[in-house]
PDB file of N, CA and C in Angstrom:
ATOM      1  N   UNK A   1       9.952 -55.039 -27.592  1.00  0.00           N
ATOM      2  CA  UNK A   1       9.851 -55.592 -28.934  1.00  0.00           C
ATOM      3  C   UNK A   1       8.609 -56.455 -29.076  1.00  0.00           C
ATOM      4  N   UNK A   2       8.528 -57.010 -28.049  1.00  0.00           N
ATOM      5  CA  UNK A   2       6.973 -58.256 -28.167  1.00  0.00           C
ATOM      6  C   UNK A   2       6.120 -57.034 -28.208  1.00  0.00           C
ATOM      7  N   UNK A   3       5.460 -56.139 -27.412  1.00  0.00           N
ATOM      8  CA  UNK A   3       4.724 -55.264 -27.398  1.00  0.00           C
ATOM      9  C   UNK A   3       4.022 -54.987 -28.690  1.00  0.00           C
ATOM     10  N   UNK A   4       5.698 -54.684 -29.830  1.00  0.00           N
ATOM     11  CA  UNK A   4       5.529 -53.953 -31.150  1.00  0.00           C
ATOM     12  C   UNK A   4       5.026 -54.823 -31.549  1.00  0.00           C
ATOM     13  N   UNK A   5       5.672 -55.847 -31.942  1.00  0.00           N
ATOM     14  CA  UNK A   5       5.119 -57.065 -32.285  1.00  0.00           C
ATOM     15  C   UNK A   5       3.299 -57.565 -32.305  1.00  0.00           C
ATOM     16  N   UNK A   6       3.301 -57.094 -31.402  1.00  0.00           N
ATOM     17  CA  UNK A   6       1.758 -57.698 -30.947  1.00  0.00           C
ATOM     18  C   UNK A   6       0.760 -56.677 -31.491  1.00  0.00           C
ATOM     19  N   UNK A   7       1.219 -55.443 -31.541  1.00  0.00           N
ATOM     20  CA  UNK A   7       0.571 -53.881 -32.082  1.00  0.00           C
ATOM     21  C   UNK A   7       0.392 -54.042 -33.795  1.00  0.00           C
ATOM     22  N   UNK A   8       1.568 -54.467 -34.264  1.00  0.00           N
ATOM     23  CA  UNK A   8       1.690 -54.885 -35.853  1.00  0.00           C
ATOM     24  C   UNK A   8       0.168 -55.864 -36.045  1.00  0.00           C
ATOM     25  N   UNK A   9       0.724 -57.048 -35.467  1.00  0.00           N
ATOM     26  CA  UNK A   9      -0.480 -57.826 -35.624  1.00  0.00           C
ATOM     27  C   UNK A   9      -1.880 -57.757 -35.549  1.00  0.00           C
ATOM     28  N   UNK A  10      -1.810 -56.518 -34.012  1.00  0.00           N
ATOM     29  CA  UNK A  10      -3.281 -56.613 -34.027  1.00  0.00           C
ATOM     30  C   UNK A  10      -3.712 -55.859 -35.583  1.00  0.00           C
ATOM     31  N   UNK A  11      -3.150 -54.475 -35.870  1.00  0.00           N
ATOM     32  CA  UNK A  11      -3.277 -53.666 -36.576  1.00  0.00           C
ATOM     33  C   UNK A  11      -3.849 -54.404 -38.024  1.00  0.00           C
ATOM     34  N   UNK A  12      -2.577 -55.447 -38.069  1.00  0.00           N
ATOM     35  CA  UNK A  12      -2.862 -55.640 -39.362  1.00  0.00           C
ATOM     36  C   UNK A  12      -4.679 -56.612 -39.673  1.00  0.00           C
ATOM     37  N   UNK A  13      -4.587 -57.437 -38.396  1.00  0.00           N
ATOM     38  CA  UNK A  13      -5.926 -58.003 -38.410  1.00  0.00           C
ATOM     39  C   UNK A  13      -7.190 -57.061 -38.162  1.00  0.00           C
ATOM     40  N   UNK A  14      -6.815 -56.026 -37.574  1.00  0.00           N
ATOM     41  CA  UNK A  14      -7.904 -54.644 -37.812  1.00  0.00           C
ATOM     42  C   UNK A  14      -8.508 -54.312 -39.523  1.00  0.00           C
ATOM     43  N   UNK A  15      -7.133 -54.434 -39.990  1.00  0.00           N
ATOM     44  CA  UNK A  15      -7.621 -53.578 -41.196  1.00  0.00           C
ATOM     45  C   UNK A  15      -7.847 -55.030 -41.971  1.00  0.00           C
ATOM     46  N   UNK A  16      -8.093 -56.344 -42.009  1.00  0.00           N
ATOM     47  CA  UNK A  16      -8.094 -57.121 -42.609  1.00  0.00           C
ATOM     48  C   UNK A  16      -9.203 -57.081 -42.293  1.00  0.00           C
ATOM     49  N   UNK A  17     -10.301 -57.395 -40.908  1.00  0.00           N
ATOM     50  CA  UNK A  17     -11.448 -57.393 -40.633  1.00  0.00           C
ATOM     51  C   UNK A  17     -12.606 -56.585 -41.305  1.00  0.00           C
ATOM     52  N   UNK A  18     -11.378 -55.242 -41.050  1.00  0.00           N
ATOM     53  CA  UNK A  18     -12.549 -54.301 -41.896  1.00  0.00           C
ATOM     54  C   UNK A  18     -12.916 -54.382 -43.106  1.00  0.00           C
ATOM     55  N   UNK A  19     -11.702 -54.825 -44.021  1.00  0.00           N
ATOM     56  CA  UNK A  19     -12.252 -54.794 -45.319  1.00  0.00           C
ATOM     57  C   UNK A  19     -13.136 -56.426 -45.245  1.00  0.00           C
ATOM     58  N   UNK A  20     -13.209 -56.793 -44.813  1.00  0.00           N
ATOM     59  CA  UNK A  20     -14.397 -58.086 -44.810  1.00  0.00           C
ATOM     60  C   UNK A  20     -15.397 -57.427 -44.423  1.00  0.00           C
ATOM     61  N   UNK A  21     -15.447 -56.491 -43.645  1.00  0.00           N
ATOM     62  CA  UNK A  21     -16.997 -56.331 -43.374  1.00  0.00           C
ATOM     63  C   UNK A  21     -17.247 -54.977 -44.097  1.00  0.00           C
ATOM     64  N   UNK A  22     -16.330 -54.471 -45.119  1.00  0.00           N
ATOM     65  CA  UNK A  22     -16.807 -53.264 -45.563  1.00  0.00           C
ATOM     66  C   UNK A  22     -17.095 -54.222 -47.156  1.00  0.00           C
ATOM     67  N   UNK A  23     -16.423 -55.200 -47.329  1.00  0.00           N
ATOM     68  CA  UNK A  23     -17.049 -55.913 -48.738  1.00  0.00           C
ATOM     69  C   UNK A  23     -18.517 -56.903 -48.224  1.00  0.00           C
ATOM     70  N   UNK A  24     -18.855 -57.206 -47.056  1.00  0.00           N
ATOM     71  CA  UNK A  24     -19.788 -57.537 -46.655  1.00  0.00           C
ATOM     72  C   UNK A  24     -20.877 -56.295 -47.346  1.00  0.00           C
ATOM     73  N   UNK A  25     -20.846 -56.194 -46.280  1.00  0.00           N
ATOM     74  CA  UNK A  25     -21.676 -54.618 -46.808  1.00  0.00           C
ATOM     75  C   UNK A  25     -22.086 -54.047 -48.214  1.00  0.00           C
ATOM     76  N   UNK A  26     -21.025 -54.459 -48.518  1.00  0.00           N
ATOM     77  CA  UNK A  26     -21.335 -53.634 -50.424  1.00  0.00           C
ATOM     78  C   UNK A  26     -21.581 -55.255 -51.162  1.00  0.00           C
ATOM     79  N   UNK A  27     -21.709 -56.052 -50.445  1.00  0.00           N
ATOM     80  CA  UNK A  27     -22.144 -57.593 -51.286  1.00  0.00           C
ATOM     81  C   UNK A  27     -20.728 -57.437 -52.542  1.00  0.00           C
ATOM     82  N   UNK A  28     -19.915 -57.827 -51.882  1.00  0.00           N
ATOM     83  CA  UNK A  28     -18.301 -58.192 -52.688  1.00  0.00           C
ATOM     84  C   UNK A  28     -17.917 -59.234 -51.873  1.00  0.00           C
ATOM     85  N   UNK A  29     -17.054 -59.558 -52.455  1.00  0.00           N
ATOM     86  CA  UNK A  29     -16.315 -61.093 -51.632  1.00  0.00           C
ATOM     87  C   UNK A  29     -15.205 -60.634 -50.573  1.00  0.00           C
ATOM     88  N   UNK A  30     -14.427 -59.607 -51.188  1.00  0.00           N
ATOM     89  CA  UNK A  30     -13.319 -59.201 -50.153  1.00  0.00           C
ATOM     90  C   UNK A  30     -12.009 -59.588 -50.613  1.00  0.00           C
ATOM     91  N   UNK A  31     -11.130 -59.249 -49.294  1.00  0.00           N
ATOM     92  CA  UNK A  31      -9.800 -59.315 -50.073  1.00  0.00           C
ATOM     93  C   UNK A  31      -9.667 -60.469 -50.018  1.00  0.00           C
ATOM     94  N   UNK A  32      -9.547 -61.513 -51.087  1.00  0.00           N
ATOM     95  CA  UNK A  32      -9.480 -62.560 -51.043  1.00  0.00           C
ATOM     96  C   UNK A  32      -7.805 -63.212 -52.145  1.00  0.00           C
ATOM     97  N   UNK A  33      -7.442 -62.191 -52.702  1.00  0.00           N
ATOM     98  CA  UNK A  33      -6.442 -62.427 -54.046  1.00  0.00           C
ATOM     99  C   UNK A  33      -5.442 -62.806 -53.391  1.00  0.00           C
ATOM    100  N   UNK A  34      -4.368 -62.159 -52.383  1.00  0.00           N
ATOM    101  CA  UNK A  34      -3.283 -62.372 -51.615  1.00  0.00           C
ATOM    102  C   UNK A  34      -3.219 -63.263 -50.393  1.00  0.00           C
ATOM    103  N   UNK A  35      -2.569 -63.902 -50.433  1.00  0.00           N
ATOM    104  CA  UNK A  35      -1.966 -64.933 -49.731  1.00  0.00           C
ATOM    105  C   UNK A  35      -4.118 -65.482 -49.147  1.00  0.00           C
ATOM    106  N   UNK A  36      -3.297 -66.495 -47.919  1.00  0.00           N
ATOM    107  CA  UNK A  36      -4.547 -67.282 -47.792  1.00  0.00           C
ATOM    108  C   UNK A  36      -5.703 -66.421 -46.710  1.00  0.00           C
ATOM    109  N   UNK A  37      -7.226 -66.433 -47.788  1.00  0.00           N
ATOM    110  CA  UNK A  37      -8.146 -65.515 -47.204  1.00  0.00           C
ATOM    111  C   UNK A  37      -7.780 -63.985 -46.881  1.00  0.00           C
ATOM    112  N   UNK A  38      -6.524 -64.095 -48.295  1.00  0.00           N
ATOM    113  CA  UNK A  38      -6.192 -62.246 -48.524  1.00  0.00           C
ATOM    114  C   UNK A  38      -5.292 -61.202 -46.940  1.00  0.00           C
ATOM    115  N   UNK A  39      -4.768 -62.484 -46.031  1.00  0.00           N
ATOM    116  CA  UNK A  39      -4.553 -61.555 -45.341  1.00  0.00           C
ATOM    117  C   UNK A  39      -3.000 -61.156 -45.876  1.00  0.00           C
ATOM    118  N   UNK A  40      -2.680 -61.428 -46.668  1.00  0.00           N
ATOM    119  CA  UNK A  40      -1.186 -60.292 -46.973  1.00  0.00           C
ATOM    120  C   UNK A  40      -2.031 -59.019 -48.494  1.00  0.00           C
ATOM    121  N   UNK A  41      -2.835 -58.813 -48.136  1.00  0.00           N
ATOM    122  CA  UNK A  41      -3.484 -57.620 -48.963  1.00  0.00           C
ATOM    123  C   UNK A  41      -2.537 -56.398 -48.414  1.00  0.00           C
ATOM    124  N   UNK A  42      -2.456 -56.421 -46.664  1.00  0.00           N
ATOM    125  CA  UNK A  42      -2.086 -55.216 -46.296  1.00  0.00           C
ATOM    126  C   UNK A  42      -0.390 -55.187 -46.590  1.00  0.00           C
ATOM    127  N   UNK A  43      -0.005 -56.321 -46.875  1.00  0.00           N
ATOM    128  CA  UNK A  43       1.866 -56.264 -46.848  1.00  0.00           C
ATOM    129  C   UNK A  43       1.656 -55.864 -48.137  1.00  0.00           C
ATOM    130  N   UNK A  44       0.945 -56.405 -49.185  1.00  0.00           N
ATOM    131  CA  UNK A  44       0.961 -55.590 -50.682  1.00  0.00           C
ATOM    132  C   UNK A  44       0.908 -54.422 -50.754  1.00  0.00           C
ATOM    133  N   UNK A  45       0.213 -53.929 -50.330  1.00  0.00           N
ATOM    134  CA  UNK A  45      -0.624 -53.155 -50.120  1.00  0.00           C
ATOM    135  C   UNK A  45       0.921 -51.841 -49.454  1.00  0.00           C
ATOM    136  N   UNK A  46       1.653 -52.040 -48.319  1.00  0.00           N
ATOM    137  CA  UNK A  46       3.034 -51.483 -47.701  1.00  0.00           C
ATOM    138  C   UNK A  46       4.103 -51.539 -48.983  1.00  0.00           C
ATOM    139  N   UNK A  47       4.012 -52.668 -49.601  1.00  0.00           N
ATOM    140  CA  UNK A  47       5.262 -52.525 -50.506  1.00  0.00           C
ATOM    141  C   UNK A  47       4.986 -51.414 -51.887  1.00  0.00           C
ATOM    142  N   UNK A  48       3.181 -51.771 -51.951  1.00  0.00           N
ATOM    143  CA  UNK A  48       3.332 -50.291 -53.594  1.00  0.00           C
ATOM    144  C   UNK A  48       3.480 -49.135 -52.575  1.00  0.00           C
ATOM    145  N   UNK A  49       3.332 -49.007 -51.867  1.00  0.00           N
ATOM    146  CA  UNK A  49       3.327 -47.241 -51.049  1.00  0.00           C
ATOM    147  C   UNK A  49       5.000 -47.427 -51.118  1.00  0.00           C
ATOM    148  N   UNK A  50       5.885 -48.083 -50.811  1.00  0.00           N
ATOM    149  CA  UNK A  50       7.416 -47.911 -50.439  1.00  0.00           C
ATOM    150  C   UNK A  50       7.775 -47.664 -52.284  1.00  0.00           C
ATOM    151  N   UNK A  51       7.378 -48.815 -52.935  1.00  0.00           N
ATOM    152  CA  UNK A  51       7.895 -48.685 -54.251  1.00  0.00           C
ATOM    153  C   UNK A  51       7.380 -47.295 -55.139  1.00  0.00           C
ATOM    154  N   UNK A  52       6.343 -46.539 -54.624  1.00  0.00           N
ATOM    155  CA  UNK A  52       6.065 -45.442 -55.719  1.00  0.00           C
ATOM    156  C   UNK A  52       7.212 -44.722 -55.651  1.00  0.00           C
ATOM    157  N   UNK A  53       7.131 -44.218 -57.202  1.00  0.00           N
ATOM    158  CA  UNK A  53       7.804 -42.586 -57.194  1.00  0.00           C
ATOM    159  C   UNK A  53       7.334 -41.239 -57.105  1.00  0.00           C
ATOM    160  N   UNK A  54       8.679 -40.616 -56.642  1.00  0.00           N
ATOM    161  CA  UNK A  54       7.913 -39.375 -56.233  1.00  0.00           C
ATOM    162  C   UNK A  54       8.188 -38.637 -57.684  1.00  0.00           C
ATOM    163  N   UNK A  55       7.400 -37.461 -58.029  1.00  0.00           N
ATOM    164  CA  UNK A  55       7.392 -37.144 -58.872  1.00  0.00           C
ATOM    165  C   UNK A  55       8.225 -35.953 -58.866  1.00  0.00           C
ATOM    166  N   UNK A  56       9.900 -35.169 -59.875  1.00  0.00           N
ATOM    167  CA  UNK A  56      10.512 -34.359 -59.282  1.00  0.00           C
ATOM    168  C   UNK A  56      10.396 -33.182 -60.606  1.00  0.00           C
ATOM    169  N   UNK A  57      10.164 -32.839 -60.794  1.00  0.00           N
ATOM    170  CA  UNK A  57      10.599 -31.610 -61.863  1.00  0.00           C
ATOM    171  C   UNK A  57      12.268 -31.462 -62.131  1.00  0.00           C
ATOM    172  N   UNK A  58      12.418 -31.191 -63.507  1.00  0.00           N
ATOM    173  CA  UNK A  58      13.369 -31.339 -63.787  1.00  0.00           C
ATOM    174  C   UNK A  58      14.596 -29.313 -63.451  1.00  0.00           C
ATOM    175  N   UNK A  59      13.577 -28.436 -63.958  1.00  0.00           N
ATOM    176  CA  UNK A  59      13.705 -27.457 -63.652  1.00  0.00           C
ATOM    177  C   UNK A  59      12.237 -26.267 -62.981  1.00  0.00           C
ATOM    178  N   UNK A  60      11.740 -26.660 -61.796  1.00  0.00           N
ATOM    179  CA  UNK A  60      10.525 -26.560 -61.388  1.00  0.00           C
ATOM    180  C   UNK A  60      10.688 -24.672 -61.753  1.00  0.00           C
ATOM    181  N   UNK A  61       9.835 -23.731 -61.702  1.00  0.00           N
ATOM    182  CA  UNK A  61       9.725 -22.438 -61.777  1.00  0.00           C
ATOM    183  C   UNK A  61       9.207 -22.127 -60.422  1.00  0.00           C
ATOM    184  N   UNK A  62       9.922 -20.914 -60.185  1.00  0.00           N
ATOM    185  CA  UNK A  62       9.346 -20.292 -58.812  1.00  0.00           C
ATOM    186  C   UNK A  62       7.946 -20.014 -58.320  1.00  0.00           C
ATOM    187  N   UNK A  63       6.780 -20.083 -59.602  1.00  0.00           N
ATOM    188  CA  UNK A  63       5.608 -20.138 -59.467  1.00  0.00           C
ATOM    189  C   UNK A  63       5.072 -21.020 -58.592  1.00  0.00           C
ATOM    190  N   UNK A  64       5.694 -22.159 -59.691  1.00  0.00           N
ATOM    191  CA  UNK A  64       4.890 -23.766 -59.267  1.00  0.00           C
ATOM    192  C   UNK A  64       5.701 -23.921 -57.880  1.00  0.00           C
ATOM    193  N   UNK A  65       6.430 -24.021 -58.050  1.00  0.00           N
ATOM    194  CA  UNK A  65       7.153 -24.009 -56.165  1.00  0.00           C
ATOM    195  C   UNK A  65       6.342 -23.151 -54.806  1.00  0.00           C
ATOM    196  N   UNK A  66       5.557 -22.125 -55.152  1.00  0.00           N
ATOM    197  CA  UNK A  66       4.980 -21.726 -54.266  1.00  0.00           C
ATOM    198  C   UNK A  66       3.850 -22.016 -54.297  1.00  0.00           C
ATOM    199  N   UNK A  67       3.425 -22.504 -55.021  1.00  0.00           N
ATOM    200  CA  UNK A  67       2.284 -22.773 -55.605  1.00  0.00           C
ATOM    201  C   UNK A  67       1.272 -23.620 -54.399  1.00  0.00           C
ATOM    202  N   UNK A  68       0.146 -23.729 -54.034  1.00  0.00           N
ATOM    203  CA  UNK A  68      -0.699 -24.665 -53.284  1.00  0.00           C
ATOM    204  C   UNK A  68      -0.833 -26.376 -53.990  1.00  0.00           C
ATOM    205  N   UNK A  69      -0.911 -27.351 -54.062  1.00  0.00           N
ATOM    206  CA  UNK A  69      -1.235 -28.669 -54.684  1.00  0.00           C
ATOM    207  C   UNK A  69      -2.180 -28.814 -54.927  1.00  0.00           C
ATOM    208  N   UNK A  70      -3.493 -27.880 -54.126  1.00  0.00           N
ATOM    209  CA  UNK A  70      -4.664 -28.473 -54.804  1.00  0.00           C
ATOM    210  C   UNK A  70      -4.473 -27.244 -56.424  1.00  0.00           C
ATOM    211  N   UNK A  71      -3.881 -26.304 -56.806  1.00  0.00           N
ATOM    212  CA  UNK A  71      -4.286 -25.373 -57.905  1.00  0.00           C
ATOM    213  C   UNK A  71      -4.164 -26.872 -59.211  1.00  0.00           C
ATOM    214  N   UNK A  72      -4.220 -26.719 -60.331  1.00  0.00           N
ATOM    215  CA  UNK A  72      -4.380 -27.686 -61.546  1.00  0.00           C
ATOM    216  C   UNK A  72      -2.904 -26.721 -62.098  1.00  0.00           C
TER     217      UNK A  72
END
């Protein structure tokens, strides 16, 4: 459990780093909105991915069901 623990953390300070140095780079400030010096960007960031919906058809057609995702 410490292991996981420690993997979460690093992870999450991975992707916190990066976006500092990828708003470095493009002369932006960074994630700065969420919690202090933006590091809960990435927990925001986990909760809209859990909260979206999926999108279901109500009566889909056998077309669109076989259909590829990239067609329009």
């Amino acid at each position: 459990m410490a292991i996981f623990l420690v993997l979460v953390l690093l992870t999450l300070f991975n992707i916190w780093w990066e976006r500092r140095v990828v708003a470095r780079m493009q002369h932006r400030i960074g994630p700065n909105v969420n919690g202090p010096f933006g590091l809960l960007q990435s927990l925001a960031d986990g909760v809209k991915l859990a909260l979206k919906e999926d999108i279901i058809r109500r009566r889909p057609t056998r077309w669109s069901s076989c259909s590829p995702p990239s067609w329009p």
